[in-house]
C-alpha atoms as a PDB file:
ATOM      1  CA  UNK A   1     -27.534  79.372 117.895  1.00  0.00           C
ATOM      2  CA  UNK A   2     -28.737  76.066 116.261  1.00  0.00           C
ATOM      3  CA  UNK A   3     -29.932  77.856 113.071  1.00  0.00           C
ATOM      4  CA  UNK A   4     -26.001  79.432 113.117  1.00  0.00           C
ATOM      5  CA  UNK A   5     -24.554  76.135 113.488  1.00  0.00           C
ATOM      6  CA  UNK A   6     -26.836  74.425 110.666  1.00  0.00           C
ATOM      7  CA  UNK A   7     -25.884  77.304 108.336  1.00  0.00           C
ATOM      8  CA  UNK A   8     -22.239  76.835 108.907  1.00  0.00           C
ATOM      9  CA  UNK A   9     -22.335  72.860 108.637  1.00  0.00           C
ATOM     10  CA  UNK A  10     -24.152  73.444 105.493  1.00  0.00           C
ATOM     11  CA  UNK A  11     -21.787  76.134 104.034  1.00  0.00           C
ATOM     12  CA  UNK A  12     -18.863  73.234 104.855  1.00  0.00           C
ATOM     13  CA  UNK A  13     -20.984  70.707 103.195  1.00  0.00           C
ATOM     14  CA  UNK A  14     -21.299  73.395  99.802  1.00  0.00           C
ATOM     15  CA  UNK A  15     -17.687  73.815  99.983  1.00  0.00           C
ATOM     16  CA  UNK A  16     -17.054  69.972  99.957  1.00  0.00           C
ATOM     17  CA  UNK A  17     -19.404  69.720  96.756  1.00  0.00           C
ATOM     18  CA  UNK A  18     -17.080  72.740  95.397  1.00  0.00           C
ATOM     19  CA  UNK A  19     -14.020  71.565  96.235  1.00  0.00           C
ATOM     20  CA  UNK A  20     -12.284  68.930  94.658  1.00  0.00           C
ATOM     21  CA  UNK A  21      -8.535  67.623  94.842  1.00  0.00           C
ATOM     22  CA  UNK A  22      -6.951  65.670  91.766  1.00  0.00           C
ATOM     23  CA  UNK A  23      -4.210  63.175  91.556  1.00  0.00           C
ATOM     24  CA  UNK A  24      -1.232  61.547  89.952  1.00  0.00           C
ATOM     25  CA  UNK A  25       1.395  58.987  90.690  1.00  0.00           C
ATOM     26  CA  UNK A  26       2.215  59.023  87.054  1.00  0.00           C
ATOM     27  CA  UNK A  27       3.618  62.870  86.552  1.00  0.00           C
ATOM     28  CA  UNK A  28       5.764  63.719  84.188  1.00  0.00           C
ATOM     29  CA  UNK A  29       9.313  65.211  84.777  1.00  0.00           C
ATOM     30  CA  UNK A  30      11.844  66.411  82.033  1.00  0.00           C
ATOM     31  CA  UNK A  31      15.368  68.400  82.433  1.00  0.00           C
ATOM     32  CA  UNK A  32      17.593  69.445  79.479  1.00  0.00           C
ATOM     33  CA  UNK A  33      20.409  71.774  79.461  1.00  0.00           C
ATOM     34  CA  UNK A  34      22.418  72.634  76.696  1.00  0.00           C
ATOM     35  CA  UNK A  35      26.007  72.566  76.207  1.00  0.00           C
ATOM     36  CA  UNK A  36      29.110  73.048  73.877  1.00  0.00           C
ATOM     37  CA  UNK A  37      29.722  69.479  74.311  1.00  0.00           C
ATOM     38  CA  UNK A  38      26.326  67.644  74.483  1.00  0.00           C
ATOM     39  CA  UNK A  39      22.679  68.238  75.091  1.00  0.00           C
ATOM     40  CA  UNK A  40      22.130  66.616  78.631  1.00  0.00           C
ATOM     41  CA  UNK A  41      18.151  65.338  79.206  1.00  0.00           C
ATOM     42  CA  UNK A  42      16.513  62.909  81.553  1.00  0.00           C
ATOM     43  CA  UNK A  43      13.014  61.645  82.291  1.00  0.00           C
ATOM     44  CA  UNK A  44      10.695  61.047  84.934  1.00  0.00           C
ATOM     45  CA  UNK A  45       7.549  59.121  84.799  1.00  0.00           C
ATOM     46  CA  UNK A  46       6.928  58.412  87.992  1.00  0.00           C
ATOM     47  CA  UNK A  47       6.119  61.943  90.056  1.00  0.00           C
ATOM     48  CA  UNK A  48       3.546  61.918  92.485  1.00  0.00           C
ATOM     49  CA  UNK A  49       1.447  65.305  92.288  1.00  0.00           C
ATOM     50  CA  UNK A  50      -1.706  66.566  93.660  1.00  0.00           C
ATOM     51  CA  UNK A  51      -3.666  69.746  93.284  1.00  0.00           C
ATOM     52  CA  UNK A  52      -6.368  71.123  95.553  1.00  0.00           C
ATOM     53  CA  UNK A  53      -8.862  73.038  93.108  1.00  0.00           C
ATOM     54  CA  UNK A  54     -10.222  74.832  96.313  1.00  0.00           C
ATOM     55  CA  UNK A  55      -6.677  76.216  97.680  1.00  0.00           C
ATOM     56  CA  UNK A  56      -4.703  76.111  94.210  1.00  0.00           C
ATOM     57  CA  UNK A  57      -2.459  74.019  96.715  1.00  0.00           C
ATOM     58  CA  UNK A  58       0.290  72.306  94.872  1.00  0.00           C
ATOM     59  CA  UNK A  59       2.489  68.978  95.750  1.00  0.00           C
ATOM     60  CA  UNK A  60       4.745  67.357  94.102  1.00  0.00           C
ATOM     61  CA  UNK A  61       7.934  64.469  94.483  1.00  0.00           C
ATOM     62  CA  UNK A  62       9.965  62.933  92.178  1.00  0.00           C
ATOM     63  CA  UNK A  63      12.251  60.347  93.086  1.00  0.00           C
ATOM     64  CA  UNK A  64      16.016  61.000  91.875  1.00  0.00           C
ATOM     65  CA  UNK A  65      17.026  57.609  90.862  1.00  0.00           C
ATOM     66  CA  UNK A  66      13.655  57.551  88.301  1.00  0.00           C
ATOM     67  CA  UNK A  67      15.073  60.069  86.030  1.00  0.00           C
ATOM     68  CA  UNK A  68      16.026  57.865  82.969  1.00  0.00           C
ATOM     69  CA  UNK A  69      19.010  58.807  80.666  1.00  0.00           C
ATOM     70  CA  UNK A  70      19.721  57.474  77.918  1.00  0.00           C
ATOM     71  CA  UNK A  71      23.824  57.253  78.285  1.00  0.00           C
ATOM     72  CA  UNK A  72      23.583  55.046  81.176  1.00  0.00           C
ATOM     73  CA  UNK A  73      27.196  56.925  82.494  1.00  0.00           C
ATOM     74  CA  UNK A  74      25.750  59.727  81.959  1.00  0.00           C
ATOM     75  CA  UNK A  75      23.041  58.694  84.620  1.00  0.00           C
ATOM     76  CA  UNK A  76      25.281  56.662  86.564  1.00  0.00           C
ATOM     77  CA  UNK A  77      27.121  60.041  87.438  1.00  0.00           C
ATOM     78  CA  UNK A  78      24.265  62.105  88.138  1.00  0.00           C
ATOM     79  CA  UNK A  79      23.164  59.629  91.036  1.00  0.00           C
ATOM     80  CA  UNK A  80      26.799  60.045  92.685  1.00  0.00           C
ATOM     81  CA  UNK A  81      27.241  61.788  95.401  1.00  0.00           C
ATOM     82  CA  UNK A  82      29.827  64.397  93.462  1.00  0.00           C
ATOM     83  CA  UNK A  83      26.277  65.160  91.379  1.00  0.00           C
ATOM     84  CA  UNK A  84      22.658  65.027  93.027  1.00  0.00           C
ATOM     85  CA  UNK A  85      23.974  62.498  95.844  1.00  0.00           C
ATOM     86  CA  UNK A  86      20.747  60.282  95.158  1.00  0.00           C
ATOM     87  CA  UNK A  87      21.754  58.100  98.616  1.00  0.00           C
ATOM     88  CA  UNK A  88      22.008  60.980 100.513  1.00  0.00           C
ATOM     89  CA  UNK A  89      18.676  62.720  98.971  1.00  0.00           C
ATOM     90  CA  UNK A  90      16.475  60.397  97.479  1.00  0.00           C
ATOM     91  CA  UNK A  91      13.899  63.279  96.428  1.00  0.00           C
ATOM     92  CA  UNK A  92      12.817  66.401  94.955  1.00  0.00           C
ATOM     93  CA  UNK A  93       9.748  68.333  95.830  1.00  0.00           C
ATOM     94  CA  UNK A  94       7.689  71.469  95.305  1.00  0.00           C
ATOM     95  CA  UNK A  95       5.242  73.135  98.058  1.00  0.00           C
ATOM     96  CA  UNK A  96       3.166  75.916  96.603  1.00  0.00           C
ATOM     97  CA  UNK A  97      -0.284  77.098  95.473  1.00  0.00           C
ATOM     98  CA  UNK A  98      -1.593  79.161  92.314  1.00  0.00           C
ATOM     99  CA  UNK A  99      -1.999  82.680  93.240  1.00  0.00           C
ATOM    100  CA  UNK A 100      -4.461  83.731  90.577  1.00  0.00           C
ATOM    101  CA  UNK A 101      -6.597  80.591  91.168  1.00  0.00           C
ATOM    102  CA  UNK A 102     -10.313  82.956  90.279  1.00  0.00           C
ATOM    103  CA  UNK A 103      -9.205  82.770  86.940  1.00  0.00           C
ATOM    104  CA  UNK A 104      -9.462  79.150  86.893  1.00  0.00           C
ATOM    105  CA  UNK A 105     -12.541  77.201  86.118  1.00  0.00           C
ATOM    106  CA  UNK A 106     -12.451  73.682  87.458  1.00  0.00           C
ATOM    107  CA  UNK A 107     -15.895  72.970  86.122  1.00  0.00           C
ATOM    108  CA  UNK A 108     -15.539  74.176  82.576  1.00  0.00           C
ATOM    109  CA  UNK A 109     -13.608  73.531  79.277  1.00  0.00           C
ATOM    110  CA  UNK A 110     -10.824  75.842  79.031  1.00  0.00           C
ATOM    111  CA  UNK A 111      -6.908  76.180  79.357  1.00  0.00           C
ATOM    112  CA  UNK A 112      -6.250  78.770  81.684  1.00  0.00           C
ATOM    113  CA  UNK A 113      -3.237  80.568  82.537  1.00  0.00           C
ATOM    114  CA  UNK A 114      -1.590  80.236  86.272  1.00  0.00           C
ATOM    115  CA  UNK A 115       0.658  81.943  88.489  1.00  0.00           C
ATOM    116  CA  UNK A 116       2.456  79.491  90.428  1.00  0.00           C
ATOM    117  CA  UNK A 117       4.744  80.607  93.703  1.00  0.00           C
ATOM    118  CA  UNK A 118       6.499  77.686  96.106  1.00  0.00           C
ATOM    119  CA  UNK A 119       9.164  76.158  97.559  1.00  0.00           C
ATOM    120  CA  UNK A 120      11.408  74.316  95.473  1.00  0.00           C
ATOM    121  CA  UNK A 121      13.626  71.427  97.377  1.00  0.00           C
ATOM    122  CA  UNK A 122      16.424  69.714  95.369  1.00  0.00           C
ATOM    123  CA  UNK A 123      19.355  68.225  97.139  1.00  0.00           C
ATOM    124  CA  UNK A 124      18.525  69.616 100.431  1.00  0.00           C
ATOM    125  CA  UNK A 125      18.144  72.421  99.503  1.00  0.00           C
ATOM    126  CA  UNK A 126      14.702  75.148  99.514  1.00  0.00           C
ATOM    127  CA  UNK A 127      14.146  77.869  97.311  1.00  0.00           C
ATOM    128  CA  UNK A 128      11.585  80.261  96.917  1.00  0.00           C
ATOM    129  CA  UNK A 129      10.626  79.932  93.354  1.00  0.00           C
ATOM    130  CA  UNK A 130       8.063  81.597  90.981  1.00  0.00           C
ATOM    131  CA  UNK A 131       6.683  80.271  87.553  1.00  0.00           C
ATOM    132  CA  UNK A 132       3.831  80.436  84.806  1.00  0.00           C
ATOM    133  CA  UNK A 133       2.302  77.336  84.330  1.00  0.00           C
ATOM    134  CA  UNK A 134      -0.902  76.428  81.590  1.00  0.00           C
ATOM    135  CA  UNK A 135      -3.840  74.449  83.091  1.00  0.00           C
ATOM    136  CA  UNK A 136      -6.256  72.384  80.916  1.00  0.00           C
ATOM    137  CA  UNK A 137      -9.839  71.687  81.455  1.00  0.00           C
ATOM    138  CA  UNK A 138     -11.607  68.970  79.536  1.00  0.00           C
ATOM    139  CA  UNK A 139     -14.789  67.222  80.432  1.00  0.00           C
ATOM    140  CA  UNK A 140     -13.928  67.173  83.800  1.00  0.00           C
ATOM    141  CA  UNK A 141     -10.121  65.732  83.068  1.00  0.00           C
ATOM    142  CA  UNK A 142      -7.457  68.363  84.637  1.00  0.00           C
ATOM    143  CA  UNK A 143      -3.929  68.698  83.114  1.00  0.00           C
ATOM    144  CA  UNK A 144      -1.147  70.792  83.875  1.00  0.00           C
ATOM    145  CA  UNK A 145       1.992  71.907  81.776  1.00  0.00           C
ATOM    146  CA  UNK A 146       4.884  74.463  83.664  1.00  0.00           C
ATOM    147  CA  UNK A 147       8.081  75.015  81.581  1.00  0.00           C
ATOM    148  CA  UNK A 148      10.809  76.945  84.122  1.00  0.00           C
ATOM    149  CA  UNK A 149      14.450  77.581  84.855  1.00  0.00           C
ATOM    150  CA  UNK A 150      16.276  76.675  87.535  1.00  0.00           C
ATOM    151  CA  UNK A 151      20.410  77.523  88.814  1.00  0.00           C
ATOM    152  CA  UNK A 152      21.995  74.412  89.328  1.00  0.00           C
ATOM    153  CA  UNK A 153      24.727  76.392  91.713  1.00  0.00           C
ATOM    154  CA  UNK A 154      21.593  77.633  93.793  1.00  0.00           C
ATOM    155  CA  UNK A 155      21.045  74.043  95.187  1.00  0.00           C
ATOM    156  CA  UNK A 156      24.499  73.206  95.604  1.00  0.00           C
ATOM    157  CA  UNK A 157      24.628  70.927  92.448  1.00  0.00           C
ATOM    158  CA  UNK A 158      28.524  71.708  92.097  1.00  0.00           C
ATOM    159  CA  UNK A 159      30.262  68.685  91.390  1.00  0.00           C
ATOM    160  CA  UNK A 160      34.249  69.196  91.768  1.00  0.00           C
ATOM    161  CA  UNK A 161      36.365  67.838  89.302  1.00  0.00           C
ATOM    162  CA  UNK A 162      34.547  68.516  86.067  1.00  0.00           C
ATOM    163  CA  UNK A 163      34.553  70.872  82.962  1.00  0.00           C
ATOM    164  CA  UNK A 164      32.627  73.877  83.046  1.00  0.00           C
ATOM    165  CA  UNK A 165      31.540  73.029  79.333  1.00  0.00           C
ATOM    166  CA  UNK A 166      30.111  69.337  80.304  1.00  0.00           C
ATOM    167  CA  UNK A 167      27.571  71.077  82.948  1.00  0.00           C
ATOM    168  CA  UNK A 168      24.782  74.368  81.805  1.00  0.00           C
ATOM    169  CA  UNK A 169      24.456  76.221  85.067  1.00  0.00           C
ATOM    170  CA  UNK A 170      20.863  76.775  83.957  1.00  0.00           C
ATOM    171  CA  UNK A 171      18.104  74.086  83.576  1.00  0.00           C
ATOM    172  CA  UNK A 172      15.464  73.792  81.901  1.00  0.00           C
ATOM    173  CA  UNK A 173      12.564  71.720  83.835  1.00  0.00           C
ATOM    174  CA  UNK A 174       9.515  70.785  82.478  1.00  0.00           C
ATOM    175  CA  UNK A 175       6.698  69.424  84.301  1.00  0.00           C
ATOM    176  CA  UNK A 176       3.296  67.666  82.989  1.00  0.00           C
ATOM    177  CA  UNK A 177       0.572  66.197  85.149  1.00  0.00           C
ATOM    178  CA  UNK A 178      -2.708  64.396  84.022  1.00  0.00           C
ATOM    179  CA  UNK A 179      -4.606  64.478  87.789  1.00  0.00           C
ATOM    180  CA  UNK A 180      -7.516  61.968  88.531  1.00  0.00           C
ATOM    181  CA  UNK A 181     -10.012  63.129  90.934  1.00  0.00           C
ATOM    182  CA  UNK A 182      -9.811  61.420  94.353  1.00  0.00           C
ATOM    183  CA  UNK A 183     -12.916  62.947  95.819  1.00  0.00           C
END
């Protein structure tokens, strides 16, 4: 019984060695959409993400009011309450893992192709979405890169009132993440 417990504490303590989470609060957040009018783009610099390298457990949040335009209407409207109702929902956030995470190699140079699959909240709202996303391996520094598409309608970002041409229904999203370890 002893020798059972001593191999399992040890097997934890292996694991521990193995495992390794990575952080940033300096993430990297971009949507553009494309219209007849005007391209519309904002950025974020200030999205906290982590990723477990044991679980391929991914987190991330972006505060709303961070995204920077650079027509200060232009972000002035997208904070209102007709738009993404920043008051009202301050965040956005993502809750998933990698599902091919074997084919990643925390402990060697590479870039590495991953499937990601989560649950994408934005305005209240959660959606089951699936992506590709590229992860980068060098000397021990982890970086991510995920380019995706998301429906606008499909979190009830609808605002009344305004031309169909001033608002894409699809946007792009691009997210980039430089982690540090933090164990």
């Amino acid at each position: 019984m002893k020798k059972a417990l001593l191999i399992l504490l040890l097997a934890g303590a292996t694991q521990n060695l193995w495992s390794q989470t990575y952080s940033t609060k300096k993430g990297y957040i971009r949507f553009f959409s494309s219209t007849l009018v005007k391209d519309i783009k904002a950025d974020n610099n200030e999205v906290v993400n982590s990723l477990n390298s044991s679980t391929g457990e991914l987190l991330f949040t972006a505060s709303i009011k961070a995204f920077s335009f650079e027509n200060k209407t232009m972000q002035k409207h997208f904070n209102d309450p007709a738009y993404m109702d920043s008051d009202l929902h301050p965040t956005a956030s993502f809750k998933g893992t990698i599902t091919n995470l074997k084919a990643i190699n925390f402990k060697a140079n590479g870039t590495y192709p991953a499937f990601v699959s989560g649950d994408l909240t934005i305005k209240g709202v959660t959606k089951k979405i699936t992506t590709t996303c590229t992860i980068t391996v060098n000397n021990g520094a982890i970086s991510s890169n995920a380019v995706f598409k998301v429906q606008r309608e499909d979190f009830g970002i609808n605002p009344s009132g305004m031309a169909i041409t001033k608002i894409a229904k699809e946007i792009e999203v691009t997210v980039q993440n430089t982690y540090e370890s933090v164990q």
